[in-house]
Structure formats: C-alpha cells, structure tokens
N, C-alpha and C. Protein backbone atom coordinates (compact mmCIF):
# COMPACT_ATOMS: atom_id res chain seq x y z
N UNK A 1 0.84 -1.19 0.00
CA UNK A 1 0.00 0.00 0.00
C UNK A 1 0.88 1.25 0.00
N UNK A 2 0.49 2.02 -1.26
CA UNK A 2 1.18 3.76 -0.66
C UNK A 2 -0.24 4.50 -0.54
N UNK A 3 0.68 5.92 -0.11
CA UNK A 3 -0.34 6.71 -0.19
C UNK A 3 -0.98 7.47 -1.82
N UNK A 4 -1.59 7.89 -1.89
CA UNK A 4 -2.36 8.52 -3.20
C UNK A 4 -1.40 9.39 -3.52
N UNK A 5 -1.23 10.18 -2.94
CA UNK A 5 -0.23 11.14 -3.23
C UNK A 5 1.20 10.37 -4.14
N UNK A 6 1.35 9.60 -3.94
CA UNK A 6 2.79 8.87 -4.40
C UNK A 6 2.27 7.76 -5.85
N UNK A 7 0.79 7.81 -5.57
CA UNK A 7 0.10 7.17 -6.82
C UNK A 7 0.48 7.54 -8.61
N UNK A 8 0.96 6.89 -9.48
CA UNK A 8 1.32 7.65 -11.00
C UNK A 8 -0.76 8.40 -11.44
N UNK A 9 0.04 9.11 -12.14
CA UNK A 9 -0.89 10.00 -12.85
C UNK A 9 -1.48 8.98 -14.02
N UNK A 10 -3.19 9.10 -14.50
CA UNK A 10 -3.64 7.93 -15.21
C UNK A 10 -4.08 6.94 -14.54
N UNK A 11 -3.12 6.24 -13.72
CA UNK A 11 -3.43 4.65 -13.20
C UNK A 11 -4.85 4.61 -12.41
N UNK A 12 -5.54 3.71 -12.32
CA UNK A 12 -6.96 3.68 -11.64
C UNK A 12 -6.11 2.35 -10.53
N UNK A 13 -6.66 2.93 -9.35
CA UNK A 13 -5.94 2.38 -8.09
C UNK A 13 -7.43 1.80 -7.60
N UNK A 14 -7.29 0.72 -6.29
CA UNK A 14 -8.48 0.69 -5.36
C UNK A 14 -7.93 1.35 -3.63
N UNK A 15 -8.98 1.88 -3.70
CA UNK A 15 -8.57 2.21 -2.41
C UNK A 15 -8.60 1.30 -1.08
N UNK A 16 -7.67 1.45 -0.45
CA UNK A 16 -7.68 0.26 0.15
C UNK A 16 -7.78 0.38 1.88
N UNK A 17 -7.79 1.49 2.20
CA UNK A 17 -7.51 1.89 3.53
C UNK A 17 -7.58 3.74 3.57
N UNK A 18 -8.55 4.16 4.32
CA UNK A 18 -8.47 5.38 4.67
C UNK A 18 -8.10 5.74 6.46
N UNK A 19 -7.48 6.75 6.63
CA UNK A 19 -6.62 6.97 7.76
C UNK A 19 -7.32 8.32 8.45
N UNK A 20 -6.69 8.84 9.14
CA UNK A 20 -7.05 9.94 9.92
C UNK A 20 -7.97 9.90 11.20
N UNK A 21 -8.51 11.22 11.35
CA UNK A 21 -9.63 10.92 12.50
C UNK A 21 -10.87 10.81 11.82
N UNK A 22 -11.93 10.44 12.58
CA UNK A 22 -13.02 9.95 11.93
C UNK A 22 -14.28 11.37 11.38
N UNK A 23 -13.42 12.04 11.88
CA UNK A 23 -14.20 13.88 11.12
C UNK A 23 -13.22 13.98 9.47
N UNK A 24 -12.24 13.20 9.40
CA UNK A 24 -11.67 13.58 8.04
C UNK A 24 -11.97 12.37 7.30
N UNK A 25 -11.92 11.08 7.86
CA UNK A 25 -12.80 9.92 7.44
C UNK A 25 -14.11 10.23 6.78
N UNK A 26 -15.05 10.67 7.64
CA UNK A 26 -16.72 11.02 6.89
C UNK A 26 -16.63 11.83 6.02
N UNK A 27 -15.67 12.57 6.38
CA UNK A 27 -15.30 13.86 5.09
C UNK A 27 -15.03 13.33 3.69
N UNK A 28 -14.19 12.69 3.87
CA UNK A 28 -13.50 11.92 2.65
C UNK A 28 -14.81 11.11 2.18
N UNK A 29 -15.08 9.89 2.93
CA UNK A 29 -16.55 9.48 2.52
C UNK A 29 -17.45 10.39 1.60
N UNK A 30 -17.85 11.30 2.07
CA UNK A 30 -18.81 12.23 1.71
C UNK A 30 -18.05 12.91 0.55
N UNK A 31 -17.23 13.12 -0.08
CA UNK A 31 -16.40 13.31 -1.42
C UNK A 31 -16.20 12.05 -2.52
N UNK A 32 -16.69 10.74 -1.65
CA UNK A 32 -16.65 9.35 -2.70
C UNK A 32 -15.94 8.33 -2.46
N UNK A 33 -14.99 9.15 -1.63
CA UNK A 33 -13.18 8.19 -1.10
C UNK A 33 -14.38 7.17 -0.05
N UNK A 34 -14.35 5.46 -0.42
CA UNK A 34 -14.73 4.84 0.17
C UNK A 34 -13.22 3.88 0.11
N UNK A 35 -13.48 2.47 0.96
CA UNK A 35 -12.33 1.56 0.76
C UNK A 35 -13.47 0.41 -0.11
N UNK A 36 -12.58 -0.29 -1.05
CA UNK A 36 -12.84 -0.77 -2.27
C UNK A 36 -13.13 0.16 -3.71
N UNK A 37 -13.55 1.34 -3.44
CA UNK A 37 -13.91 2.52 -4.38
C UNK A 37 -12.48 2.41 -5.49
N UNK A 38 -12.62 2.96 -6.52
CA UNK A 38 -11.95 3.02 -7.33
C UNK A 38 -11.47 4.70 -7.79
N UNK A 39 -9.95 4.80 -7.36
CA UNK A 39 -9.92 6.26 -7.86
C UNK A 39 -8.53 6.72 -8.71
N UNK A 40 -8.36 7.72 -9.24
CA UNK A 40 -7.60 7.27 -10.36
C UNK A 40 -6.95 9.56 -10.24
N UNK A 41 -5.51 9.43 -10.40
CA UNK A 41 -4.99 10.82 -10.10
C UNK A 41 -5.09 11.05 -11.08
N UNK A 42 -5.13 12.60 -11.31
CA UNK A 42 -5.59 13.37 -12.81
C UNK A 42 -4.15 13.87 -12.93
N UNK A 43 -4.20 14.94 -11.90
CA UNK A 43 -3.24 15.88 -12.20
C UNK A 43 -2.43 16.31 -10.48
N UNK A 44 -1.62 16.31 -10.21
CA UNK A 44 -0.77 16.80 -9.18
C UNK A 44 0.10 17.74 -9.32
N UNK A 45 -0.22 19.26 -8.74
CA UNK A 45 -0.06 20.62 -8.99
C UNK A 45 0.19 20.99 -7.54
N UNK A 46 1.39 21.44 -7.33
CA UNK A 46 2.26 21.94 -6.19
C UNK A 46 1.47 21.92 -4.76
N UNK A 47 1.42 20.62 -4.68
CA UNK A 47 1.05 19.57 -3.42
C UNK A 47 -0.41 19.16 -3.33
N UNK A 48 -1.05 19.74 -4.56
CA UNK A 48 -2.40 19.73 -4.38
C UNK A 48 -2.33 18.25 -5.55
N UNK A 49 -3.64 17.69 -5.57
CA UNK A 49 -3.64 16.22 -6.15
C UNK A 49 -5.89 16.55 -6.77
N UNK A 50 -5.42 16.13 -8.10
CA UNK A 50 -6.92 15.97 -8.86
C UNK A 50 -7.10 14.67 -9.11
N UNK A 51 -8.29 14.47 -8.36
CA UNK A 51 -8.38 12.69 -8.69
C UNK A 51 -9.93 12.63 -9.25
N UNK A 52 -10.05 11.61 -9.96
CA UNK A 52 -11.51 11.12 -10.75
C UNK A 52 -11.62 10.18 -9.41
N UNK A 53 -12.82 10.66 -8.91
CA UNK A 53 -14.01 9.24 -8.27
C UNK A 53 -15.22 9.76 -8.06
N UNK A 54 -15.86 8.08 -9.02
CA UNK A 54 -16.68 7.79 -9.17
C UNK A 54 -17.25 9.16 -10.25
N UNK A 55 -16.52 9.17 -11.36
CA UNK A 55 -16.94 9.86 -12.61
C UNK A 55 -17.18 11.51 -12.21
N UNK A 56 -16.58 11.68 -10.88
CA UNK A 56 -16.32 13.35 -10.46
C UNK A 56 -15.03 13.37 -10.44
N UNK A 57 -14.20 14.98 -10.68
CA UNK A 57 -13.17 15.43 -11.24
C UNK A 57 -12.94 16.23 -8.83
N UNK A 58 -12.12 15.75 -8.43
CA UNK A 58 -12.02 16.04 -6.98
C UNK A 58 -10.45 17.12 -6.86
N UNK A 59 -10.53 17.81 -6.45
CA UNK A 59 -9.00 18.00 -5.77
C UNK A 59 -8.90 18.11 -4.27
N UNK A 60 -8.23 17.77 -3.83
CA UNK A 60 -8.00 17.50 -2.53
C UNK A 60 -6.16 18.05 -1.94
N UNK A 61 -6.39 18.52 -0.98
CA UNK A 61 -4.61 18.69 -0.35
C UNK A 61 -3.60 17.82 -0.40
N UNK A 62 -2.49 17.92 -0.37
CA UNK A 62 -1.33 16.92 0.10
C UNK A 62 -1.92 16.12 1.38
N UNK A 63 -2.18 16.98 2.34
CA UNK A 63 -2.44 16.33 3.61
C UNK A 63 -3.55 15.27 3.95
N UNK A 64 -4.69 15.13 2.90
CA UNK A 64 -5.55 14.31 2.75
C UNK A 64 -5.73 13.37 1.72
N UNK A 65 -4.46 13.35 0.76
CA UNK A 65 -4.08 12.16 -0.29
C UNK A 65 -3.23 11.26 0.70
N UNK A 66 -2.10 12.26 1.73
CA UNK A 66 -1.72 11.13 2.22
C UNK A 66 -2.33 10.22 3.04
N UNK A 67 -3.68 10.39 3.56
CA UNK A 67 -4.64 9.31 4.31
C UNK A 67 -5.14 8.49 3.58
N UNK A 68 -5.04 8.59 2.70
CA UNK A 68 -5.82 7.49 1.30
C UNK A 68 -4.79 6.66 1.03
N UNK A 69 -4.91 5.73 1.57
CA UNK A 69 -3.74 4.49 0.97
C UNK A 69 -4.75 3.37 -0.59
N UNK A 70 -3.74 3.21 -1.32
CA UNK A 70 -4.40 2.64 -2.39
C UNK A 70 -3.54 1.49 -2.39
C-alpha cells in the first residue's frame, strides 16, 4: 500500500484503507473516497492532487491524499 499522493498519474488504483480521524474519514466518505472505491490521479499541482471518483473530477490537499492508501 502507498499513499495517493505517491500514486502515477492515469493509473486507476483501489482504495484500500483510509486513515485519519473519523471527522476527516466522513469527510472523505462524503467526497466518494470509500475503501474498495476506485480512484484514479488526474493531475498533481504543487502539493495539491486531482483525482476522478466515481466519474467526479475532486482535488483535494497533500495532507488528505496522504490518508488514502491505495
């Protein structure tokens, strides 16, 4: 497992484990990030990370790709 953040650009990953406290957990949930979900990096722009899930275009921080282990 890495984190998302360290994920190649293109590749469709499964997610396999989400981390943090459980207020950034539901958070993430509530954006699509489930475990088994399928999500895939667009674009990674000076620490910030664009990911496709579930056929939405997301960006999210450095600090919350690295809780997403794929």
């Amino acid at each position: 497992m890495i984190p998302l953040i360290f994920s190649d650009s293109g590749v469709e990953q499964i997610i396999k484990k989400i981390g943090g406290s459980e207020e950034v957990r539901h958070h993430l949930a509530n954006l699509g990030f489930t475990v088994g979900g399928r999500v895939t990096v667009i674009n990674s722009l000076g620490g910030n990370v664009i990911v496709k899930v579930k056929e939405s275009r997301i960006a999210i921080n450095e600090e919350m790709a690295r809780k997403i282990m794929v």
